[in-house]
PDB file of N, CA and C in Angstrom:
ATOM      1  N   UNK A   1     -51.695 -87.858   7.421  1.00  0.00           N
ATOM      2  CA  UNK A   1     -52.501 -87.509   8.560  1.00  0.00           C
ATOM      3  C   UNK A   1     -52.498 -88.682   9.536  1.00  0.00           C
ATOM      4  N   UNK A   2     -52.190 -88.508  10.718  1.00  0.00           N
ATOM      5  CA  UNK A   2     -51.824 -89.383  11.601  1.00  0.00           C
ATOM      6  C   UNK A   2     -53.189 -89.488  12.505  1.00  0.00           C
ATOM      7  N   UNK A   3     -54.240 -88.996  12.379  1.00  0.00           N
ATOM      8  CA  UNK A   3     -55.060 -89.037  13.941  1.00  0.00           C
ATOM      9  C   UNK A   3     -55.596 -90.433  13.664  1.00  0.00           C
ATOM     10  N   UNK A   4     -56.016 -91.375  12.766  1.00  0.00           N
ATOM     11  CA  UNK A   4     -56.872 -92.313  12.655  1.00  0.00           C
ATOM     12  C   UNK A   4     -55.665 -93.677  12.710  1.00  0.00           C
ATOM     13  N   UNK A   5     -54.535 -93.461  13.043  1.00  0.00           N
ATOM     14  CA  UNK A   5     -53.213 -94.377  12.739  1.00  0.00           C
ATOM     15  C   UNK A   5     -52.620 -95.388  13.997  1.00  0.00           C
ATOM     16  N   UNK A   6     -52.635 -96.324  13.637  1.00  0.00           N
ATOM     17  CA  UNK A   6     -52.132 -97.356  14.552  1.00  0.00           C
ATOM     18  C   UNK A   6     -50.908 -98.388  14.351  1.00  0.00           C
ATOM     19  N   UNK A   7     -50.099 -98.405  15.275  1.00  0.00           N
ATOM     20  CA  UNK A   7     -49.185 -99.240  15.106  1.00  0.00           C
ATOM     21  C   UNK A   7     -49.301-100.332  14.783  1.00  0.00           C
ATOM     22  N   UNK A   8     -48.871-101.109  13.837  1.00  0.00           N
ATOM     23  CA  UNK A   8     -49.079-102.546  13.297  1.00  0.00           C
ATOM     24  C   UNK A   8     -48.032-103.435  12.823  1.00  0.00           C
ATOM     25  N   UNK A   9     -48.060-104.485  12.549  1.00  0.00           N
ATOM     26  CA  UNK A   9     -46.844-105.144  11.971  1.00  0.00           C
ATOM     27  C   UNK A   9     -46.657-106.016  10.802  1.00  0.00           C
ATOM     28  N   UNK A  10     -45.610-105.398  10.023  1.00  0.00           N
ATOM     29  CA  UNK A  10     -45.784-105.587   8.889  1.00  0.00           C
ATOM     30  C   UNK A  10     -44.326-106.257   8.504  1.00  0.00           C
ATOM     31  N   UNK A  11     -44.717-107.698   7.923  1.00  0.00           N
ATOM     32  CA  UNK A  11     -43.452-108.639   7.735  1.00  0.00           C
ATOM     33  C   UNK A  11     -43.348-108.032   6.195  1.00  0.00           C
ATOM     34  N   UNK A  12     -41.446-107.624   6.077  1.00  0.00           N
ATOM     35  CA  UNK A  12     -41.293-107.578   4.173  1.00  0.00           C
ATOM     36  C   UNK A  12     -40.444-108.506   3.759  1.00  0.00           C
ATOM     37  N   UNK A  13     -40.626-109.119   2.707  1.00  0.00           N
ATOM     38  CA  UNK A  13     -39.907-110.172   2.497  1.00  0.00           C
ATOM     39  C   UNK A  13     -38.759-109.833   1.699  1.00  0.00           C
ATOM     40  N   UNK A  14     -37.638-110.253   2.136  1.00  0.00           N
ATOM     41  CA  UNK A  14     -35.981-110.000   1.526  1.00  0.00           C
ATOM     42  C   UNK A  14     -35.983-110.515   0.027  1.00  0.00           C
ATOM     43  N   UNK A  15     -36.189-112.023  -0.119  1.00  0.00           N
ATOM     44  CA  UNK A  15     -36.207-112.430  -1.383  1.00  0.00           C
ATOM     45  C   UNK A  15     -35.668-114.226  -0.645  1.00  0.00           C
ATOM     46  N   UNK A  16     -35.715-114.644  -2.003  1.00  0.00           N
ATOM     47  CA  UNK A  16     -35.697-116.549  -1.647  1.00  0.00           C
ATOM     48  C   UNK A  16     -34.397-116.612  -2.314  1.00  0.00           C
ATOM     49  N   UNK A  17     -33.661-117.349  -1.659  1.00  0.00           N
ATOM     50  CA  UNK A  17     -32.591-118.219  -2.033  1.00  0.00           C
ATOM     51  C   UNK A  17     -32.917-119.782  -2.407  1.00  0.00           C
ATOM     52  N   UNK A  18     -31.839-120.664  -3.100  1.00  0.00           N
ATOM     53  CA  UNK A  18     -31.891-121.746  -3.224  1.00  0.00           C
ATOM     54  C   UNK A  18     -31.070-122.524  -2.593  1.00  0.00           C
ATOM     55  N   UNK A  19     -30.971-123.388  -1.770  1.00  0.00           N
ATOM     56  CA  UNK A  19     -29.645-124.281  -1.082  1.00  0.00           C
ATOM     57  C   UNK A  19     -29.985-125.652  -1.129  1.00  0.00           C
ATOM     58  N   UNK A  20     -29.397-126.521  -1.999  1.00  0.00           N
ATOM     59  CA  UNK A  20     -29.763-127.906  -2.639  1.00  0.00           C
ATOM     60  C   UNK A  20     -31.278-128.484  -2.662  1.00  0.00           C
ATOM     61  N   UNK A  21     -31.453-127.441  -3.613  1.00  0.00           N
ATOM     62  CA  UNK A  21     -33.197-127.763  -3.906  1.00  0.00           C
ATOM     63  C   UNK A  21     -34.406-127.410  -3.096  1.00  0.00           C
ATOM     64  N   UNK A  22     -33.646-126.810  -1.817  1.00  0.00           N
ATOM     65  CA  UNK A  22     -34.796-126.200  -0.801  1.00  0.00           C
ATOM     66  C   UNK A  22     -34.458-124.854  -0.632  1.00  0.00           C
ATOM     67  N   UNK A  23     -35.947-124.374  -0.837  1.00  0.00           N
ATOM     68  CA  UNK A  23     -35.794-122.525  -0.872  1.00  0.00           C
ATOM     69  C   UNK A  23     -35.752-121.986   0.740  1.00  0.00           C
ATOM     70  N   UNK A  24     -35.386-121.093   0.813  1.00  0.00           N
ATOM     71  CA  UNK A  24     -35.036-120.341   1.992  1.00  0.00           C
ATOM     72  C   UNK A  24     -35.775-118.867   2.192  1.00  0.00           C
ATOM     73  N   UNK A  25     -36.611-118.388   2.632  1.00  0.00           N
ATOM     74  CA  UNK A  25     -36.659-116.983   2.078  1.00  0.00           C
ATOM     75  C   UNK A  25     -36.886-116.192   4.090  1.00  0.00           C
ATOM     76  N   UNK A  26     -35.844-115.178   3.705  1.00  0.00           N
ATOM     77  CA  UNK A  26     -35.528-114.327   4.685  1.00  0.00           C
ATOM     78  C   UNK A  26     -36.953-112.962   4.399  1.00  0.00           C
ATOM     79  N   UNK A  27     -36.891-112.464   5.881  1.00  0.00           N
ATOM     80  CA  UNK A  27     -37.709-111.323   6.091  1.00  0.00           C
ATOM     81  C   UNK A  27     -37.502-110.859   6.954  1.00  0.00           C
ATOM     82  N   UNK A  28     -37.724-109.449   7.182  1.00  0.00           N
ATOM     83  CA  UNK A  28     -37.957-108.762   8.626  1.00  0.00           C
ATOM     84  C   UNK A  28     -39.348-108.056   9.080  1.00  0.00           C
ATOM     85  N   UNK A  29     -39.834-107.873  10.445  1.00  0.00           N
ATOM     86  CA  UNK A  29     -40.813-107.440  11.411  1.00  0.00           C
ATOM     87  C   UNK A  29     -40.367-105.912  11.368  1.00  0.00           C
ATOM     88  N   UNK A  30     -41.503-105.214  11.001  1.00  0.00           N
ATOM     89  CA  UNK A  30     -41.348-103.454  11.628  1.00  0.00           C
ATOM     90  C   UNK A  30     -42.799-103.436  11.750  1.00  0.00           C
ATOM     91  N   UNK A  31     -42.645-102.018  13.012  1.00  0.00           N
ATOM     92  CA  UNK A  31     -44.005-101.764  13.229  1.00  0.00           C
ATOM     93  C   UNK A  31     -44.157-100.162  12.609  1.00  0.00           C
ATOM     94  N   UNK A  32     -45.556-100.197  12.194  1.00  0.00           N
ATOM     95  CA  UNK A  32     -45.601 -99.222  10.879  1.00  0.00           C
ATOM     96  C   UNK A  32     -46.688 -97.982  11.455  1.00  0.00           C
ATOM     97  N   UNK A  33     -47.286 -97.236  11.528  1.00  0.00           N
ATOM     98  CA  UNK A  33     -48.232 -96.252  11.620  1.00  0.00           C
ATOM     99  C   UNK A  33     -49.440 -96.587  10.655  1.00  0.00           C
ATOM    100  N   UNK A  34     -50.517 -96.877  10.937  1.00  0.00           N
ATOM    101  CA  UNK A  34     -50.923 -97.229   9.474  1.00  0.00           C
ATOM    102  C   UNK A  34     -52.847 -97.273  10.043  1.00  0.00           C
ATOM    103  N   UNK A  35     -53.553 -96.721   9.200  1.00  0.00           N
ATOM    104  CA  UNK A  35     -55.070 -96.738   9.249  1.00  0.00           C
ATOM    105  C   UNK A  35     -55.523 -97.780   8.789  1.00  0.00           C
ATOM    106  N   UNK A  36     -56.331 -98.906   9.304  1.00  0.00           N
ATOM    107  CA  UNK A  36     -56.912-100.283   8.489  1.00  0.00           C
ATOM    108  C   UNK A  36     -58.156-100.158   8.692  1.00  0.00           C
ATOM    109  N   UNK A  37     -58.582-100.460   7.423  1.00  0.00           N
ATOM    110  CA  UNK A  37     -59.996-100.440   7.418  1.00  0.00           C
ATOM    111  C   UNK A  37     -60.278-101.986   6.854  1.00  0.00           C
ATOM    112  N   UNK A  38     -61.253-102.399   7.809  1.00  0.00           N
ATOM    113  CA  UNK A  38     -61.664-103.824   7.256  1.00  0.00           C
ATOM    114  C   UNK A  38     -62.709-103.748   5.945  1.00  0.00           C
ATOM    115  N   UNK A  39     -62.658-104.291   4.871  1.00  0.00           N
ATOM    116  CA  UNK A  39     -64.029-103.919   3.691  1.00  0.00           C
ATOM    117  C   UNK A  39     -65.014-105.642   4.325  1.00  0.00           C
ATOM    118  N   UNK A  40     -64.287-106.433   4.392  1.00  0.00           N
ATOM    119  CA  UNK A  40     -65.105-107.885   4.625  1.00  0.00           C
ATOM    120  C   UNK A  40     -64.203-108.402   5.644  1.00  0.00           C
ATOM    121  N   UNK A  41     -64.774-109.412   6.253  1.00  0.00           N
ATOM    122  CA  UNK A  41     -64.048-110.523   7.875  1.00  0.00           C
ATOM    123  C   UNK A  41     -64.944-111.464   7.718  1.00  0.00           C
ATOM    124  N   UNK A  42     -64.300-112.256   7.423  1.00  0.00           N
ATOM    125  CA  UNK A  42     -65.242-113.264   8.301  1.00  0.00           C
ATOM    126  C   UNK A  42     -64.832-114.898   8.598  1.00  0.00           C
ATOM    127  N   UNK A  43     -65.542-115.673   9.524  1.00  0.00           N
ATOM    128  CA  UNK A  43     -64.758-117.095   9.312  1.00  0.00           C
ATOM    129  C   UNK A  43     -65.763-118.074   8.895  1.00  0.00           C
ATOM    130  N   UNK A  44     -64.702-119.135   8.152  1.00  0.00           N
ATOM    131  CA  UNK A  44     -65.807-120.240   7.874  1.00  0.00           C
ATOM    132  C   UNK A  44     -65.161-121.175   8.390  1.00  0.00           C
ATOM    133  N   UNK A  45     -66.307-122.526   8.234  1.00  0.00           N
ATOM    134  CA  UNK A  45     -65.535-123.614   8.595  1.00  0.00           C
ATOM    135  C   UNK A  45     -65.968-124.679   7.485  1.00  0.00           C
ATOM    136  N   UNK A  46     -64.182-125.107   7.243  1.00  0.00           N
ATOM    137  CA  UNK A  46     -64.111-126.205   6.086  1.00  0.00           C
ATOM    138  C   UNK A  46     -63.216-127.107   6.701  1.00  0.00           C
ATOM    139  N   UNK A  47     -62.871-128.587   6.266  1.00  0.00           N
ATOM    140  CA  UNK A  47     -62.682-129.473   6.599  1.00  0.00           C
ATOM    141  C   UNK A  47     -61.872-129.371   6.983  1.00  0.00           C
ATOM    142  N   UNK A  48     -60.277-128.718   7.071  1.00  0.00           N
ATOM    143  CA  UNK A  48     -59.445-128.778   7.886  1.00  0.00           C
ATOM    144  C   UNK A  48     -59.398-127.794   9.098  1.00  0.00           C
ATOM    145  N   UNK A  49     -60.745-127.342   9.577  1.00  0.00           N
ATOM    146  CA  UNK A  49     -61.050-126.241  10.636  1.00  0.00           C
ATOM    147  C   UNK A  49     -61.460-124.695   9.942  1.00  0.00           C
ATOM    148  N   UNK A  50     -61.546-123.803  10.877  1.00  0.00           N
ATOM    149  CA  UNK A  50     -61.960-122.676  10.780  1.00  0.00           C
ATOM    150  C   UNK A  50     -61.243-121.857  10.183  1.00  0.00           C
ATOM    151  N   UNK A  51     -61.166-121.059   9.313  1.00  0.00           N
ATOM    152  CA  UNK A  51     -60.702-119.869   8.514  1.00  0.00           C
ATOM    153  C   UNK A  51     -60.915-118.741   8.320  1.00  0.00           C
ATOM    154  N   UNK A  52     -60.130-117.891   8.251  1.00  0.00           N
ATOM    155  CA  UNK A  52     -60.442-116.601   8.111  1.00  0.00           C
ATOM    156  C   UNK A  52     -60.394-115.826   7.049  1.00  0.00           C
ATOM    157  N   UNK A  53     -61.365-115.688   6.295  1.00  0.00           N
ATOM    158  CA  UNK A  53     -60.848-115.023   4.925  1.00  0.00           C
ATOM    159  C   UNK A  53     -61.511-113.363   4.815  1.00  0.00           C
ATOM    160  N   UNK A  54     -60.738-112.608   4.236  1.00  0.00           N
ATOM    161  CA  UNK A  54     -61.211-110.747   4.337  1.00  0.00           C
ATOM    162  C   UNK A  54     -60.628-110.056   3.484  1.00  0.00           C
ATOM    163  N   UNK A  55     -61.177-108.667   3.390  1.00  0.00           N
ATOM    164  CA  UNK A  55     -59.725-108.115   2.589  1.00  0.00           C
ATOM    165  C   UNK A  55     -60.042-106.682   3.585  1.00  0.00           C
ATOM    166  N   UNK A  56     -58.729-105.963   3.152  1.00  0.00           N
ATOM    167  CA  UNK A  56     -58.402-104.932   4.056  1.00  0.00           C
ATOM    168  C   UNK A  56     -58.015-103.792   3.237  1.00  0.00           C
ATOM    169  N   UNK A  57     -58.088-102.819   3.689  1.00  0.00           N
ATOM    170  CA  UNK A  57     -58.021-101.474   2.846  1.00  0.00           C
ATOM    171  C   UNK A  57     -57.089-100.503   4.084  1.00  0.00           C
ATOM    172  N   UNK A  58     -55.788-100.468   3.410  1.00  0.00           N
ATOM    173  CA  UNK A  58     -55.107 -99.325   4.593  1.00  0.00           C
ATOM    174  C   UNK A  58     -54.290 -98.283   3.970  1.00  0.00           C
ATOM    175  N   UNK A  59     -53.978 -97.898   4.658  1.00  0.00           N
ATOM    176  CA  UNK A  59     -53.871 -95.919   4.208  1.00  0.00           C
ATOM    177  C   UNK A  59     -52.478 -96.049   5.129  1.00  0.00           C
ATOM    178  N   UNK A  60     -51.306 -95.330   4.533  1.00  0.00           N
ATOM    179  CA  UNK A  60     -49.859 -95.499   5.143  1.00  0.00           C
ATOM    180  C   UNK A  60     -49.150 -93.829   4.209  1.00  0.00           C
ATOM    181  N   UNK A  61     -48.171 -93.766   5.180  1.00  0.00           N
ATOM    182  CA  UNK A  61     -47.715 -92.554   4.684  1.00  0.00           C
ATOM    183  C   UNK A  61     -46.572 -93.356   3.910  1.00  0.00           C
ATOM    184  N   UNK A  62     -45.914 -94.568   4.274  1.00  0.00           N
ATOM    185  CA  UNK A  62     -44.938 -95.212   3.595  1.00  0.00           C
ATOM    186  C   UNK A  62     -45.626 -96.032   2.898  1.00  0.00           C
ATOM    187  N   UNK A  63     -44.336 -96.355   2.136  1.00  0.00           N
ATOM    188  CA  UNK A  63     -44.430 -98.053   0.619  1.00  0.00           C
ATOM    189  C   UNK A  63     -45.067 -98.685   0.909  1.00  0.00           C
ATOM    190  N   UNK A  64     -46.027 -99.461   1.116  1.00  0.00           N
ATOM    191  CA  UNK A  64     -46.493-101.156   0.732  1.00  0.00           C
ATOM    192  C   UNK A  64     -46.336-101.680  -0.072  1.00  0.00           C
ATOM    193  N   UNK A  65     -45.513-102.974  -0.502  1.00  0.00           N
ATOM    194  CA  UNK A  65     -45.183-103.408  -1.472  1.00  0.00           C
ATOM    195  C   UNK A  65     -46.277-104.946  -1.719  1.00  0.00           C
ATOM    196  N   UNK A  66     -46.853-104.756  -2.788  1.00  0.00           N
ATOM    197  CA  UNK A  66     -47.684-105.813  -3.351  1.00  0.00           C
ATOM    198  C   UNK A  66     -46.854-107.167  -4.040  1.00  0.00           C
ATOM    199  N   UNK A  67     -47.056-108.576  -3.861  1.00  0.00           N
ATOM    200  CA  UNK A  67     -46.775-109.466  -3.860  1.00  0.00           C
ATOM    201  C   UNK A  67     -46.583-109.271  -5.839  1.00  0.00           C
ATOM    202  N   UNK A  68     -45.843-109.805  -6.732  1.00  0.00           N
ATOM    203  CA  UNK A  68     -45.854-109.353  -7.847  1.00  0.00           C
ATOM    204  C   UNK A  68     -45.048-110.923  -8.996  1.00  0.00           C
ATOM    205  N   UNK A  69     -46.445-111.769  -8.768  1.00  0.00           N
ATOM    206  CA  UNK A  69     -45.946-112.999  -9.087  1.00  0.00           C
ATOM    207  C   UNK A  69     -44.759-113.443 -10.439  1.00  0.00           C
ATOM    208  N   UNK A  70     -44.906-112.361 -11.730  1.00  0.00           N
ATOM    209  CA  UNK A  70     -44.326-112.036 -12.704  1.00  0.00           C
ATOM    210  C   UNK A  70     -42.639-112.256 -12.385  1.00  0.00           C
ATOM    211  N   UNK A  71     -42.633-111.454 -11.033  1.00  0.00           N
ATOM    212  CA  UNK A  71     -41.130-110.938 -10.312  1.00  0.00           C
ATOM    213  C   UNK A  71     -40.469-111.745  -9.601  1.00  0.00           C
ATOM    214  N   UNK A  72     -41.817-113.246  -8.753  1.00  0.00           N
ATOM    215  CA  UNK A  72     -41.447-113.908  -7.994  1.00  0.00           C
ATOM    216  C   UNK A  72     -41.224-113.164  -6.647  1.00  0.00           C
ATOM    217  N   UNK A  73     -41.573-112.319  -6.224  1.00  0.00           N
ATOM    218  CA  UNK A  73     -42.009-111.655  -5.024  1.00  0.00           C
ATOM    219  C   UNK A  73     -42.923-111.995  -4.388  1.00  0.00           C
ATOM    220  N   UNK A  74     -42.767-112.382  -2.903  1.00  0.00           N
ATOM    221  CA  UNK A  74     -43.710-111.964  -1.873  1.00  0.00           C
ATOM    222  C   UNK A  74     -44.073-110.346  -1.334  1.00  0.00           C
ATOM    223  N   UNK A  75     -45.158-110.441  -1.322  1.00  0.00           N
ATOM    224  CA  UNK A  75     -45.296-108.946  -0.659  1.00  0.00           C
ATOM    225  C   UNK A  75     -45.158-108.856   0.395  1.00  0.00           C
ATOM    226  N   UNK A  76     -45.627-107.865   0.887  1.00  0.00           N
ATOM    227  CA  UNK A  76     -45.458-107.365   2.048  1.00  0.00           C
ATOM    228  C   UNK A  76     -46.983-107.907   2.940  1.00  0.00           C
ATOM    229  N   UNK A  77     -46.826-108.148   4.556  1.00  0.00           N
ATOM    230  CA  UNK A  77     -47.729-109.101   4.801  1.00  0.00           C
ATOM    231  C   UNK A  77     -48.108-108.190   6.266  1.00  0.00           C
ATOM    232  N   UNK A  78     -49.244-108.254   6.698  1.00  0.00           N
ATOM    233  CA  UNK A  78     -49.936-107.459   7.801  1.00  0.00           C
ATOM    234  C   UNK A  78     -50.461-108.362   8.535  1.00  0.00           C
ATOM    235  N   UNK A  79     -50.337-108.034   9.924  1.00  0.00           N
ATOM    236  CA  UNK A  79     -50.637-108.891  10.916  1.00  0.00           C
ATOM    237  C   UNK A  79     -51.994-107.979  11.315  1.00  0.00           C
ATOM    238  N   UNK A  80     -53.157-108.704  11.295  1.00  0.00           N
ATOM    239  CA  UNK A  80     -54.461-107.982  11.928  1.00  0.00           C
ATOM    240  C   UNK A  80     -55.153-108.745  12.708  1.00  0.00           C
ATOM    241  N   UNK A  81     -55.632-108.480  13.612  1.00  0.00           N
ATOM    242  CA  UNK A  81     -56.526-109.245  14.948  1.00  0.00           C
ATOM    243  C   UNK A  81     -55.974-110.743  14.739  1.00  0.00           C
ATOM    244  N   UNK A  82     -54.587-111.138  14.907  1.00  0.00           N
ATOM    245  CA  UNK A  82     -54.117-112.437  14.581  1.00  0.00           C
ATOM    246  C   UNK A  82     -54.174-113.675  13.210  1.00  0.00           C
ATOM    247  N   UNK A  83     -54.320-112.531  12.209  1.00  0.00           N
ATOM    248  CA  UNK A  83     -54.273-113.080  11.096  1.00  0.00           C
ATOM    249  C   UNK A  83     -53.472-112.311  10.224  1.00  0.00           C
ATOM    250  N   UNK A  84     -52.686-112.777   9.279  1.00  0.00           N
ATOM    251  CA  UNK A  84     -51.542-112.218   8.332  1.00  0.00           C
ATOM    252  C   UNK A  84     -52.570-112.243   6.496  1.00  0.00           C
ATOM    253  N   UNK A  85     -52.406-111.259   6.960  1.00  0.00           N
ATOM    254  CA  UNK A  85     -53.127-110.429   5.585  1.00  0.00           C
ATOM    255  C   UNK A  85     -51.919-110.245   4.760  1.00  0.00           C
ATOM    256  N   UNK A  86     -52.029-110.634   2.744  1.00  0.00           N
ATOM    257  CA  UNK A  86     -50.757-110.384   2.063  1.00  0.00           C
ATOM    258  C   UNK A  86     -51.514-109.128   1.238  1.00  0.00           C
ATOM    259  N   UNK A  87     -50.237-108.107   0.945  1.00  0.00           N
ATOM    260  CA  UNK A  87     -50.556-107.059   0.363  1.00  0.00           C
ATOM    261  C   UNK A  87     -50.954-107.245  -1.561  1.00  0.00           C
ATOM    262  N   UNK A  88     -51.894-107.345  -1.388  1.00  0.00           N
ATOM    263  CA  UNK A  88     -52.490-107.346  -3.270  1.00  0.00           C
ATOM    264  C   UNK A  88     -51.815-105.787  -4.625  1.00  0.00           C
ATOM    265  N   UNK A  89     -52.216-105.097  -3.859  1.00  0.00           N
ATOM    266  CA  UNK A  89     -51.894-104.027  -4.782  1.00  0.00           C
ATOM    267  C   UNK A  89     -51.972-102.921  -3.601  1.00  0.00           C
ATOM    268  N   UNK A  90     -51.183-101.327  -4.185  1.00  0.00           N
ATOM    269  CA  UNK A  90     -50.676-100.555  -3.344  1.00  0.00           C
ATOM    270  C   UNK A  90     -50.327 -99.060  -4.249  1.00  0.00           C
ATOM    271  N   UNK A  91     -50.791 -98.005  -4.165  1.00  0.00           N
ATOM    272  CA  UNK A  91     -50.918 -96.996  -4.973  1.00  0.00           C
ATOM    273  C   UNK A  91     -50.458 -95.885  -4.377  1.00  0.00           C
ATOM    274  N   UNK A  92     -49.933 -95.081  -5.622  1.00  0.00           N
ATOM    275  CA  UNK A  92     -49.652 -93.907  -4.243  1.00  0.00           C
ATOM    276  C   UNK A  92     -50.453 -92.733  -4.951  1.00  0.00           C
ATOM    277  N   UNK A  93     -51.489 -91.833  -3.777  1.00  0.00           N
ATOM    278  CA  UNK A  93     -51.918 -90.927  -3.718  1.00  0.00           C
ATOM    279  C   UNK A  93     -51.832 -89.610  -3.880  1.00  0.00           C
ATOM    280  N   UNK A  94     -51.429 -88.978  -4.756  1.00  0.00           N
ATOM    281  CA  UNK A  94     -50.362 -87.777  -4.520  1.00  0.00           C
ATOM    282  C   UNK A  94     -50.979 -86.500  -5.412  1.00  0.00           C
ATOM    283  N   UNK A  95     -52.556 -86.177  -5.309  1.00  0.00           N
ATOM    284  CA  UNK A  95     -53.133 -85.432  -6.151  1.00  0.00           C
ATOM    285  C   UNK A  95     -53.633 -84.522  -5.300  1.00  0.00           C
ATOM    286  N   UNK A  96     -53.512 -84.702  -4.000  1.00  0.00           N
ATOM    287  CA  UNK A  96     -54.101 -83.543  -2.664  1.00  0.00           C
ATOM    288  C   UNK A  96     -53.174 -83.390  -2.020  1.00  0.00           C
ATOM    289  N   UNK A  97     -53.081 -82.056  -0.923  1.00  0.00           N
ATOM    290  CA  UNK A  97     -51.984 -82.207   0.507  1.00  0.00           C
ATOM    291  C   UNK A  97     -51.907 -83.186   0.861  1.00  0.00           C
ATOM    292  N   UNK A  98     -53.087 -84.194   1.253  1.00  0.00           N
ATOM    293  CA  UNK A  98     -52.975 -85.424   2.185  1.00  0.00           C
ATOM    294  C   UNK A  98     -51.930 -86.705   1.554  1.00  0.00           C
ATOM    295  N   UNK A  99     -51.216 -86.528   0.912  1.00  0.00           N
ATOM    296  CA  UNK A  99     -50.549 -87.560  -0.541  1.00  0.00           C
ATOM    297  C   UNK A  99     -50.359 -88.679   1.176  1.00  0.00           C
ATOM    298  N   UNK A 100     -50.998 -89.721   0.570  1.00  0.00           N
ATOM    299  CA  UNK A 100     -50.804 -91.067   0.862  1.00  0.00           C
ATOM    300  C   UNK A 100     -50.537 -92.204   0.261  1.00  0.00           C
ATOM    301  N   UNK A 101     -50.335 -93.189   0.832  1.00  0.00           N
ATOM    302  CA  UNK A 101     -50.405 -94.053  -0.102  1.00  0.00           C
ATOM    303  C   UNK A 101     -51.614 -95.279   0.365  1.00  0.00           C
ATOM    304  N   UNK A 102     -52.338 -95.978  -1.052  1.00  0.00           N
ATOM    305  CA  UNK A 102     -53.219 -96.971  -0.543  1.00  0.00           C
ATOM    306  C   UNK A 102     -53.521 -98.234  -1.153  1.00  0.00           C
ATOM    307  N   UNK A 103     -53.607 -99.169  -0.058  1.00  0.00           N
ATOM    308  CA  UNK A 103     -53.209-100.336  -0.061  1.00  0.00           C
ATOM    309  C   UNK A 103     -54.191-101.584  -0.154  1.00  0.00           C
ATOM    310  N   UNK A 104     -54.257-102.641  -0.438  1.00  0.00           N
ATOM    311  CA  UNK A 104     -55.583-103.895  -0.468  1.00  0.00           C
ATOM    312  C   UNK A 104     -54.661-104.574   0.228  1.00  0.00           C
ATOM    313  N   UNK A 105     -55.417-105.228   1.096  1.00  0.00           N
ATOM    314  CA  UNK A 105     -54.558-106.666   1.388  1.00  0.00           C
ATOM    315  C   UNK A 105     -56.007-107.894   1.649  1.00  0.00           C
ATOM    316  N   UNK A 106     -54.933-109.373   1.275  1.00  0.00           N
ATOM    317  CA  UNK A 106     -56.482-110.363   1.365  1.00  0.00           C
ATOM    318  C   UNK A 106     -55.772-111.416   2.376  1.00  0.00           C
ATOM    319  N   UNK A 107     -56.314-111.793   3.250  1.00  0.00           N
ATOM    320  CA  UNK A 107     -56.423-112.873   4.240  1.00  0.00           C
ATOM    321  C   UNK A 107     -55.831-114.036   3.467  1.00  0.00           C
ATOM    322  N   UNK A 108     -54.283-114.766   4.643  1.00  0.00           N
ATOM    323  CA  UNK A 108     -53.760-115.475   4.065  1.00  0.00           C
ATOM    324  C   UNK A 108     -54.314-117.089   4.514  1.00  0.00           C
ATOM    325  N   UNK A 109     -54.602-117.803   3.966  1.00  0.00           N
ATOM    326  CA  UNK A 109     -55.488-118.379   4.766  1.00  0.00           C
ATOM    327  C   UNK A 109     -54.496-119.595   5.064  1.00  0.00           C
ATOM    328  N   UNK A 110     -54.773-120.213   6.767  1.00  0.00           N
ATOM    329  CA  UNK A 110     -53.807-120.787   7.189  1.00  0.00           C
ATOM    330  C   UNK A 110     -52.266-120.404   8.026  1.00  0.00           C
ATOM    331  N   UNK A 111     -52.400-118.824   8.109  1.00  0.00           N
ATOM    332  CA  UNK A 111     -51.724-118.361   8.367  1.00  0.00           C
ATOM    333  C   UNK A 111     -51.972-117.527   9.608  1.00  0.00           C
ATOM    334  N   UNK A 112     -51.822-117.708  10.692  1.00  0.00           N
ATOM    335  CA  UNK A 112     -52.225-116.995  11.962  1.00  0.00           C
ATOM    336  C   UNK A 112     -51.027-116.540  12.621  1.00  0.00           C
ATOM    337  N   UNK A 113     -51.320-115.228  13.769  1.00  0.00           N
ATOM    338  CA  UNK A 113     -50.649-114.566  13.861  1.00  0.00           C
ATOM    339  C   UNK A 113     -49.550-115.383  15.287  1.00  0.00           C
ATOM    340  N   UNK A 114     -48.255-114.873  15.681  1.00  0.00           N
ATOM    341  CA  UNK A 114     -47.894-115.447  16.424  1.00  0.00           C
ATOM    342  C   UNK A 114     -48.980-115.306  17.928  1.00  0.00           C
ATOM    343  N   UNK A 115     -49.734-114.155  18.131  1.00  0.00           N
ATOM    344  CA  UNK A 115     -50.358-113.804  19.191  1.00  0.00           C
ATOM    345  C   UNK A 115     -51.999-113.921  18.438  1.00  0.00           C
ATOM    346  N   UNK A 116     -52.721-114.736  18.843  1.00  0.00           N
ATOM    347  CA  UNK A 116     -54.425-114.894  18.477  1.00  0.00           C
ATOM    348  C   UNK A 116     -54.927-113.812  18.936  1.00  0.00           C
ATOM    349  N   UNK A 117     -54.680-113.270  19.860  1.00  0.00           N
ATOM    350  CA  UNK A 117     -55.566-112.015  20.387  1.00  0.00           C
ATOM    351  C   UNK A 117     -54.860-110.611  20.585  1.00  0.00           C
ATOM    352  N   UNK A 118     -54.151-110.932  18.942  1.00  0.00           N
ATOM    353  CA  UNK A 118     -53.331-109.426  18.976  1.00  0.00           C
ATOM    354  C   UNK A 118     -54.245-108.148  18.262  1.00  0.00           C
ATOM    355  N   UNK A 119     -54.771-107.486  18.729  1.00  0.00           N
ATOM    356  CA  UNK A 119     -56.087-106.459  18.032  1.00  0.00           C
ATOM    357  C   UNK A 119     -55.340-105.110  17.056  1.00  0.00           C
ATOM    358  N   UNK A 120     -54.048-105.564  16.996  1.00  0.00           N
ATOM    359  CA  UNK A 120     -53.053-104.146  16.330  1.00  0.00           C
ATOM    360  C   UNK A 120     -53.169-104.852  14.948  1.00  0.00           C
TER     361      UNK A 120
END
């Protein structure tokens, strides 16, 4: 169901290489259709400045892939009001017409978006 859906951007990560002891890891930018719901936002301030820590709850008709440390994977990472949210876990829905899929993501902290006042 598309009426509540907004374009957003969502970095996926390729995977890491090694090249004389320094890792490399490739990714690409797509913009996705996707419902976000904020559950918490907020900022604090600790000694190396202000932070943003939250978690996010979004609803996608496509994959989200959750970060899966076992595997050595990065997940998949969401850019929200200028902060990059990493995807925690990601389920798929498929017990009604509406089959979606749904997603957690938690505030990466230290990690801001290329645009501060991007509201997608």
């Amino acid at each position: 169901m598309n009426i509540f859906k907004q374009m957003y951007t969502v970095r996926r990560y390729k995977g890491t290489s090694w090249d004389s002891g320094t890792s490399e890891t490739t990714y690409s930018d797509m913009q996705l259709p996707l419902d976000v719901q904020a559950k918490t936002r907020r900022n604090q301030d600790d000694a190396s400045g202000r932070s943003t820590t939250g978690v996010l709850t979004v609803y996608s008709d496509a994959q989200l892939l959750p970060t899966e440390p076992d595997k050595q994977t990065t997940g998949d990472r969401l850019l929200y009001m200028g902060q990059w949210y990493a995807c925690k876990s990601s389920i798929y829905w498929g017990n009604t017409i509406l089959k979606h899929w749904i997603s957690e993501f938690e505030a990466v902290e230290g990690e801001k978006g290329e645009n501060a006042n991007d509201t997608s």
